[in-house]
Protein backbone atom coordinates (compact mmCIF):
# COMPACT_ATOMS: atom_id res chain seq x y z
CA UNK A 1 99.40 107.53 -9.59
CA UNK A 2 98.01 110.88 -9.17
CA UNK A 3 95.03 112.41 -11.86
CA UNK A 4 94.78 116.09 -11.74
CA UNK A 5 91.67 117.59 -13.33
CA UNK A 6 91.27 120.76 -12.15
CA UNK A 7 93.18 123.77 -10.64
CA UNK A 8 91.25 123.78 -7.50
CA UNK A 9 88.05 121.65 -6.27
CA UNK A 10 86.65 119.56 -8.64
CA UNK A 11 83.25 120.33 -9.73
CA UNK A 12 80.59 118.85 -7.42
CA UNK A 13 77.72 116.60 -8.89
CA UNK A 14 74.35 118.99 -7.92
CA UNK A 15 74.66 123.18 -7.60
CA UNK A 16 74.61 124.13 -4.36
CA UNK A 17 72.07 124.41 -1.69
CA UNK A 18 72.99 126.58 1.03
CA UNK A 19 71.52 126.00 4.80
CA UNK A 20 70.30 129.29 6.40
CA UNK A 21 68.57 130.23 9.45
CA UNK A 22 65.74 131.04 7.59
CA UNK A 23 65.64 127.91 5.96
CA UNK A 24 66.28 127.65 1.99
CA UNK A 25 64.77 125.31 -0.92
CA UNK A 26 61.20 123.69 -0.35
CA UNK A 27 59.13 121.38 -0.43
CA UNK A 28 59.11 121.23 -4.16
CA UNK A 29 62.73 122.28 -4.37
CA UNK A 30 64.62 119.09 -6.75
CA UNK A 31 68.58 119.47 -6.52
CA UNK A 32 70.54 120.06 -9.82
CA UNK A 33 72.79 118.90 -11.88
CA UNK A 34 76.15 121.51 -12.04
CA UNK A 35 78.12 121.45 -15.36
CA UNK A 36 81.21 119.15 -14.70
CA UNK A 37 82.47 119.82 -18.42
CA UNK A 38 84.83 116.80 -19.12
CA UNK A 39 85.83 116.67 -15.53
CA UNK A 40 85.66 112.65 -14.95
CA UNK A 41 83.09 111.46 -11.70
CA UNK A 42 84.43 109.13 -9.10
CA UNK A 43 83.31 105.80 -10.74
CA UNK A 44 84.86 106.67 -13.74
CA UNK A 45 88.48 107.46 -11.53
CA UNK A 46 87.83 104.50 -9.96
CA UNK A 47 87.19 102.13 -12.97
CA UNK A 48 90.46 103.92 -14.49
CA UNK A 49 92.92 103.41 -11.48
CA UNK A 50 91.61 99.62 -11.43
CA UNK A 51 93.02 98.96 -14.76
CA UNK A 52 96.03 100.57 -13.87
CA UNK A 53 97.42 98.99 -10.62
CA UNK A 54 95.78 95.45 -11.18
CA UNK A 55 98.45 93.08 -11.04
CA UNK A 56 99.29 89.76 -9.46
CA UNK A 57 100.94 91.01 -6.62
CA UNK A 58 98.42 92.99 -5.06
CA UNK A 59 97.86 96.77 -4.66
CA UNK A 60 96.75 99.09 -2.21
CA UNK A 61 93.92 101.80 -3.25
CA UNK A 62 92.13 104.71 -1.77
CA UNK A 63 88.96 106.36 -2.94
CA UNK A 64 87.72 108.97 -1.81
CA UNK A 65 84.79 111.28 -2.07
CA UNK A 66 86.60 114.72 -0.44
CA UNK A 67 84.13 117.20 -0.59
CA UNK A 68 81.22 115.47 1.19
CA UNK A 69 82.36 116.93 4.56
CA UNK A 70 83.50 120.59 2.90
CA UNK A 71 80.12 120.94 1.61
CA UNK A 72 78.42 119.50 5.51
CA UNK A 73 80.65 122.14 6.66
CA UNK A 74 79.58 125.06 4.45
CA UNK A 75 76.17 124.34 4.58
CA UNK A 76 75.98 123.13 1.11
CA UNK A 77 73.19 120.22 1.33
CA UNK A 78 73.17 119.43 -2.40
CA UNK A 79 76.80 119.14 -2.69
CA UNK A 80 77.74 117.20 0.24
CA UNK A 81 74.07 114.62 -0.66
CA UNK A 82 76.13 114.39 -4.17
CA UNK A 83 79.30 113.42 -2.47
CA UNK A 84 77.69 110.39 -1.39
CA UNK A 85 76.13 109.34 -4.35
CA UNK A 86 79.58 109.48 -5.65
CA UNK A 87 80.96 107.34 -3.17
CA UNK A 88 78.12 105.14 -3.56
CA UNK A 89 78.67 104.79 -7.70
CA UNK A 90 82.73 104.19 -6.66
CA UNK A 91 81.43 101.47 -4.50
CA UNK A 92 79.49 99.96 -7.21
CA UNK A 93 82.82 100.08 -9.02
CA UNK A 94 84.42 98.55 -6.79
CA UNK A 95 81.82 95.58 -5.72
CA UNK A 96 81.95 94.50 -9.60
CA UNK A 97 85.53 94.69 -9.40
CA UNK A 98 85.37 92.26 -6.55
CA UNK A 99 82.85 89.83 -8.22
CA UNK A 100 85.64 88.79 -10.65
CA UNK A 101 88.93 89.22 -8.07
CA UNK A 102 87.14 87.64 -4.69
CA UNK A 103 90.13 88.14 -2.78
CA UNK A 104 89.70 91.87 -2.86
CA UNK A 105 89.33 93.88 0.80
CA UNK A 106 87.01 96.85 0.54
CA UNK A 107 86.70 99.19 3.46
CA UNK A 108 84.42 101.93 3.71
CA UNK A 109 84.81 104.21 6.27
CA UNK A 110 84.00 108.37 7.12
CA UNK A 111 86.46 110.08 8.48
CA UNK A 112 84.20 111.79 11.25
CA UNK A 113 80.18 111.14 9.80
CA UNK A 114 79.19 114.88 9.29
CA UNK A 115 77.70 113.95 5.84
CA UNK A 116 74.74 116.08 5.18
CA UNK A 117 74.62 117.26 8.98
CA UNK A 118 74.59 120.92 8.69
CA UNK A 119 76.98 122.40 11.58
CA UNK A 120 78.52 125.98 10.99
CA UNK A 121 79.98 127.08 14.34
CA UNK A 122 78.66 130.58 15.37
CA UNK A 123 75.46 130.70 13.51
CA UNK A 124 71.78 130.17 14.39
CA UNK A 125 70.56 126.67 13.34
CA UNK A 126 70.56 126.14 9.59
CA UNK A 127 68.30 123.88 7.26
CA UNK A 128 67.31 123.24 3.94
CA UNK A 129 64.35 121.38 2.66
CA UNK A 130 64.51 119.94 -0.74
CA UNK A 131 62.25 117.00 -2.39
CA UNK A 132 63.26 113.20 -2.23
CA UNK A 133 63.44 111.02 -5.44
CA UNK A 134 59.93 109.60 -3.88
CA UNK A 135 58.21 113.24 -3.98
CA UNK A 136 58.86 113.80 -0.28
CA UNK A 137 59.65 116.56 1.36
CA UNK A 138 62.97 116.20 3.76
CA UNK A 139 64.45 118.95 6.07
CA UNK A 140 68.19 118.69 6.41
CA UNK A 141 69.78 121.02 9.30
């Protein structure tokens, strides 16, 4: 099964945050949401291919929050910090899924962990700074 919901990347969950040398955001700086118009997020994929392949034979499924290491790699703090509330949502899916079908395997794994680590070849050292759920201030470079 294969869902196609947009002609290119899908929309990320916050608007972008871009790392620079001089340092963007602040200390008051709170990400935001981007407009995902009826572009599903990755718990509601999830939740859809799990109705879809269940069956008594078993299945094999991959999820997979893509752009967390495209935005590391651009810079983007906000989007690549929303990939992995994505994932972590999917997960949920999954978990619940597993609290009724105990014989279910989940593996979660990164392909190489870049997530929100800021590394663009060639440049000075970027950063961002952006406020935590908790108020805080937190410098990501």
């Amino acid at each position: 099964m294969l869902g196609l919901f947009a002609s290119g990347y899908m929309t990320t969950k916050y608007q972008p945050l871009i790392a620079t040398a001089a340092g963007s955001g602040s200390i008051t700086y709170r990400r935001l949401p981007n407009s995902r118009g009826d572009e599903p997020t990755l718990a509601e994929m999830t939740s859809t291919a799990l109705q879809l392949v269940d069956n008594p034979n078993g299945f094999f499924m991959q999820v997979e929050s893509a752009q967390t290491g495209k935005g590391a790699h651009d810079g983007n703090i906000c989007g690549s910090l929303g990939q992995v509330s994505e994932a972590d949502k999917a997960l949920e899916v999954l978990l619940e899924y597993q609290r009724t079908h105990p014989d279910t395997l989940i593996v979660v794994t990164a392909d190489h962990g870049d997530a929100t680590q800021i590394v663009r070849p060639g440049e000075a050292k970027a950063y961002g700074t952006l406020q935590t759920a908790d108020g805080d201030p937190i410098r990501i470079g």
